[in-house]
N, C-alpha and C. Protein backbone atom coordinates (compact mmCIF):
# COMPACT_ATOMS: atom_id res chain seq x y z
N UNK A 1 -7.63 5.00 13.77
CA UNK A 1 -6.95 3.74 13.92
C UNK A 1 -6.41 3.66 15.35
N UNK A 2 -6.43 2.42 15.99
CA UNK A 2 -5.91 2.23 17.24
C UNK A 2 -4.72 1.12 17.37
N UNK A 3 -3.22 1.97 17.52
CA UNK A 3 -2.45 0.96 17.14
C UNK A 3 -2.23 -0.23 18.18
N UNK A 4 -2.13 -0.95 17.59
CA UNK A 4 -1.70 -2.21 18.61
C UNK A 4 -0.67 -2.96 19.22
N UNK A 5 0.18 -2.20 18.88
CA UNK A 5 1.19 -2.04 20.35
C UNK A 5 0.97 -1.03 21.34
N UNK A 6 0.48 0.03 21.44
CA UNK A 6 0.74 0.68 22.77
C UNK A 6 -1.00 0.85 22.49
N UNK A 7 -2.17 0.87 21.97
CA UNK A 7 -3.30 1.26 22.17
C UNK A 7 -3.71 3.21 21.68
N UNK A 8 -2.98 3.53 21.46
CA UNK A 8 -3.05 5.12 20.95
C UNK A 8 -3.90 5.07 19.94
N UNK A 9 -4.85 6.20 19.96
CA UNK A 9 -5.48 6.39 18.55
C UNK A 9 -5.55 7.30 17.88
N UNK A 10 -5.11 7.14 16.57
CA UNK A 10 -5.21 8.12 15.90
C UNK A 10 -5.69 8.26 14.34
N UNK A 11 -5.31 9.16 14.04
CA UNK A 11 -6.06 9.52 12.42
C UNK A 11 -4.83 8.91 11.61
N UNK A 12 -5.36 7.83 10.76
CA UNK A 12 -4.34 7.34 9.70
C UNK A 12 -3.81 8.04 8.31
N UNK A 13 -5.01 8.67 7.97
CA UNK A 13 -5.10 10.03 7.04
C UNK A 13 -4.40 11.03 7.04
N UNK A 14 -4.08 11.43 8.16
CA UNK A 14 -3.65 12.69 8.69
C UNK A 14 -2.49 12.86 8.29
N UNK A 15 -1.90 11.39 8.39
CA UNK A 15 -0.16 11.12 8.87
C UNK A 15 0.54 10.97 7.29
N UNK A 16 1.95 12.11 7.53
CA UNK A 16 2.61 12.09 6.06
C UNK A 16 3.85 10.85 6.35
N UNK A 17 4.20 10.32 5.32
CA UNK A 17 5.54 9.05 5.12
C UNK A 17 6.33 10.32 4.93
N UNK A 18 7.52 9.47 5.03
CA UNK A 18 8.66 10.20 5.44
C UNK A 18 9.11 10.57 4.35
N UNK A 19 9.62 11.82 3.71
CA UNK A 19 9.91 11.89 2.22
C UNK A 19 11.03 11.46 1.88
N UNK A 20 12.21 10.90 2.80
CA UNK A 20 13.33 10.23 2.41
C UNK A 20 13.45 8.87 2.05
N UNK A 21 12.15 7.81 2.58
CA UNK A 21 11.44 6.79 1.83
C UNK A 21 11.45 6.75 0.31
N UNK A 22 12.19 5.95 -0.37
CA UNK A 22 11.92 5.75 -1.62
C UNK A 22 10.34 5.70 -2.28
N UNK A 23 9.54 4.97 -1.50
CA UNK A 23 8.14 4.17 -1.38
C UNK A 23 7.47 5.41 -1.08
N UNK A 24 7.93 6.58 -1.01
CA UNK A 24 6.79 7.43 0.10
C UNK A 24 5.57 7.62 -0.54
N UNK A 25 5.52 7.39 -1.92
CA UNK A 25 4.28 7.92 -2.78
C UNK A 25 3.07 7.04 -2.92
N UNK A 26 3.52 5.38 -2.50
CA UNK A 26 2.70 4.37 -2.53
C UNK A 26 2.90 3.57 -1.22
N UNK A 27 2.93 4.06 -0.57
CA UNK A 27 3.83 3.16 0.58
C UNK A 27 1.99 2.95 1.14
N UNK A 28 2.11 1.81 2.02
CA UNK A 28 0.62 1.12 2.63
C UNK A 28 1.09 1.17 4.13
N UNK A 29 2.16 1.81 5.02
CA UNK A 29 2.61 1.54 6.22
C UNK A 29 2.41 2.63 6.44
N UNK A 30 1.81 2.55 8.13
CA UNK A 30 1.69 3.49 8.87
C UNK A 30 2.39 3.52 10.41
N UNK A 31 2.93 4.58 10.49
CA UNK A 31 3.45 4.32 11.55
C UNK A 31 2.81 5.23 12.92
N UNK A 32 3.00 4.47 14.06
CA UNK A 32 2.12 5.49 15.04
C UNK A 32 2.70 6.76 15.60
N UNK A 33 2.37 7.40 15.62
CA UNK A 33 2.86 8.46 16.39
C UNK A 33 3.10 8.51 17.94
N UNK A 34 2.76 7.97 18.31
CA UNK A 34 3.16 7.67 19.89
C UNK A 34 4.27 6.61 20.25
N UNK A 35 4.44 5.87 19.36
CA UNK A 35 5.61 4.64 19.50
C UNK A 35 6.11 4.16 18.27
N UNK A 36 5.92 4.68 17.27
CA UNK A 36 6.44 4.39 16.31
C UNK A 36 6.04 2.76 15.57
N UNK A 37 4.77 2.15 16.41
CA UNK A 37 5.00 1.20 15.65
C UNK A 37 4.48 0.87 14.14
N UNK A 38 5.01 0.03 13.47
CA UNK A 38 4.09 0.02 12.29
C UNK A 38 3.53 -0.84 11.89
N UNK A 39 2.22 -0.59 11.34
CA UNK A 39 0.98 -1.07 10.46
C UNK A 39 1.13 -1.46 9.03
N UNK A 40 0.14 -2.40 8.03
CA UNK A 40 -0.31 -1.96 7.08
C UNK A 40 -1.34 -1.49 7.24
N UNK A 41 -1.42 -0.09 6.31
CA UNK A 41 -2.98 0.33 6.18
C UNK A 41 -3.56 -0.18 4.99
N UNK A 42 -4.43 -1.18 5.25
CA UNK A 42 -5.00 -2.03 4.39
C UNK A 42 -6.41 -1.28 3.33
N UNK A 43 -6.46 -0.23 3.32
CA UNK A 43 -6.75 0.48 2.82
C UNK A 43 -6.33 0.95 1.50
N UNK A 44 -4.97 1.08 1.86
CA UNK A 44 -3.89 1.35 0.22
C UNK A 44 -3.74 -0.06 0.16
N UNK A 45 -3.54 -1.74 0.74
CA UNK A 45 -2.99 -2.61 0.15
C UNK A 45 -3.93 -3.20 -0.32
N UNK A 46 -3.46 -3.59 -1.45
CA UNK A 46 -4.10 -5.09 -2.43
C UNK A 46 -3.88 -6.20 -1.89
N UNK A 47 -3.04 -6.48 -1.85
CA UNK A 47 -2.29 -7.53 -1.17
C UNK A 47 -3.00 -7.70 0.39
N UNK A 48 -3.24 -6.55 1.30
CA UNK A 48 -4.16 -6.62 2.48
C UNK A 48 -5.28 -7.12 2.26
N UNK A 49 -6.12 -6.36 1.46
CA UNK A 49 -7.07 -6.66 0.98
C UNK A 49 -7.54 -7.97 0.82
N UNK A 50 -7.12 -8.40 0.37
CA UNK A 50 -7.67 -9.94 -0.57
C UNK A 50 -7.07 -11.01 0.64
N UNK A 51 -5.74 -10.85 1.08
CA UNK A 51 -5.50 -11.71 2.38
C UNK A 51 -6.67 -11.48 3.18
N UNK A 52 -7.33 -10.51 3.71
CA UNK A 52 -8.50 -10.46 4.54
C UNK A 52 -10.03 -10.94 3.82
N UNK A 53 -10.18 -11.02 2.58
CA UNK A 53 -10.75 -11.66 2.31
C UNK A 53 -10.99 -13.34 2.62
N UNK A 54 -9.93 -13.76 1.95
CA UNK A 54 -9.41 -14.49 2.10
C UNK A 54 -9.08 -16.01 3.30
N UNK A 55 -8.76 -14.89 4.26
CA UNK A 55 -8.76 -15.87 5.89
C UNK A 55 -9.62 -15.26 6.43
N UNK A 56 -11.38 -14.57 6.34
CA UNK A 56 -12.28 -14.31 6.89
C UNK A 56 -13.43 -15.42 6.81
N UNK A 57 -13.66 -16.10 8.26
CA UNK A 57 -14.46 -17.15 8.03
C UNK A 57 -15.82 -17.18 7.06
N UNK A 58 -16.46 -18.09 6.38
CA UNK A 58 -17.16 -18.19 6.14
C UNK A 58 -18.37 -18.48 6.54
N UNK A 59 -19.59 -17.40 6.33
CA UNK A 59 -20.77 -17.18 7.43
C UNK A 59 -21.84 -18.83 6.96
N UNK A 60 -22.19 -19.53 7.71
CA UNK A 60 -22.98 -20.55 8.23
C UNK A 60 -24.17 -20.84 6.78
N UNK A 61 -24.31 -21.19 6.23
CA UNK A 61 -25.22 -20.92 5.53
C UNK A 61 -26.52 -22.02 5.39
N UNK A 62 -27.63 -21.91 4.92
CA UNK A 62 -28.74 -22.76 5.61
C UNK A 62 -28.41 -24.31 4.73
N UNK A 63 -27.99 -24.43 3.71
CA UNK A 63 -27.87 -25.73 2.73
C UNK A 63 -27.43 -26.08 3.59
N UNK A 64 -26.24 -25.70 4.31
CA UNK A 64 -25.43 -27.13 5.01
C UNK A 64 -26.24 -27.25 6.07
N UNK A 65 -27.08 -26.86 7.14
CA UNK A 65 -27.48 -27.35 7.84
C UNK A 65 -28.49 -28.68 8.07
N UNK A 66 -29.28 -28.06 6.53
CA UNK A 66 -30.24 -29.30 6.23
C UNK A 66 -29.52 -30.60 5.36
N UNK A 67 -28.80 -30.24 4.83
CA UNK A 67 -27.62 -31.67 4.32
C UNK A 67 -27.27 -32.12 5.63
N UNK A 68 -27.06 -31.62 6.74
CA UNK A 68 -26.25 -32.38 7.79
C UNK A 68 -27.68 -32.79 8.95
N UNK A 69 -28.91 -32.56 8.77
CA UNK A 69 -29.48 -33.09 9.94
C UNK A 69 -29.83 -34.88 9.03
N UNK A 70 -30.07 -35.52 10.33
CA UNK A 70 -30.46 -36.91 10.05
C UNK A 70 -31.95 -37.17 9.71
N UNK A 71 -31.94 -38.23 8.87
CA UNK A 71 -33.10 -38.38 8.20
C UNK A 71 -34.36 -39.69 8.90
């Protein structure tokens, strides 16, 4: 993963939550190791998930092209 505030990359896997986190056992946030910033890792989220479904454009498909040329 390459975070996107400072550009660092690293292994998202690797990295343990903090065990004083209530959440630590399900938690979907990652935080970077170089700046601390944090992520969802959309990986553990549902909620990520389906939002990226979701607001990912829809690819071009041939029906509409031939509905839209002139006759």
């Amino acid at each position: 993963m390459i975070c996107p505030l400072c550009g660092f990359e690293y292994d998202e896997t690797a990295l343990d939550c903090h065990a004083a986190c209530p959440m630590a056992q399900g938690c979907a946030i990652v935080c970077c190791p170089n700046c601390g910033y944090q992520s969802v890792d959309e990986s553990k989220s549902a909620l990520a998930k389906l939002l990226r479904r979701l607001l990912k454009p829809a690819p071009p498909s041939a029906s509409r092209s031939k509905n839209n040329e002139p006759s």
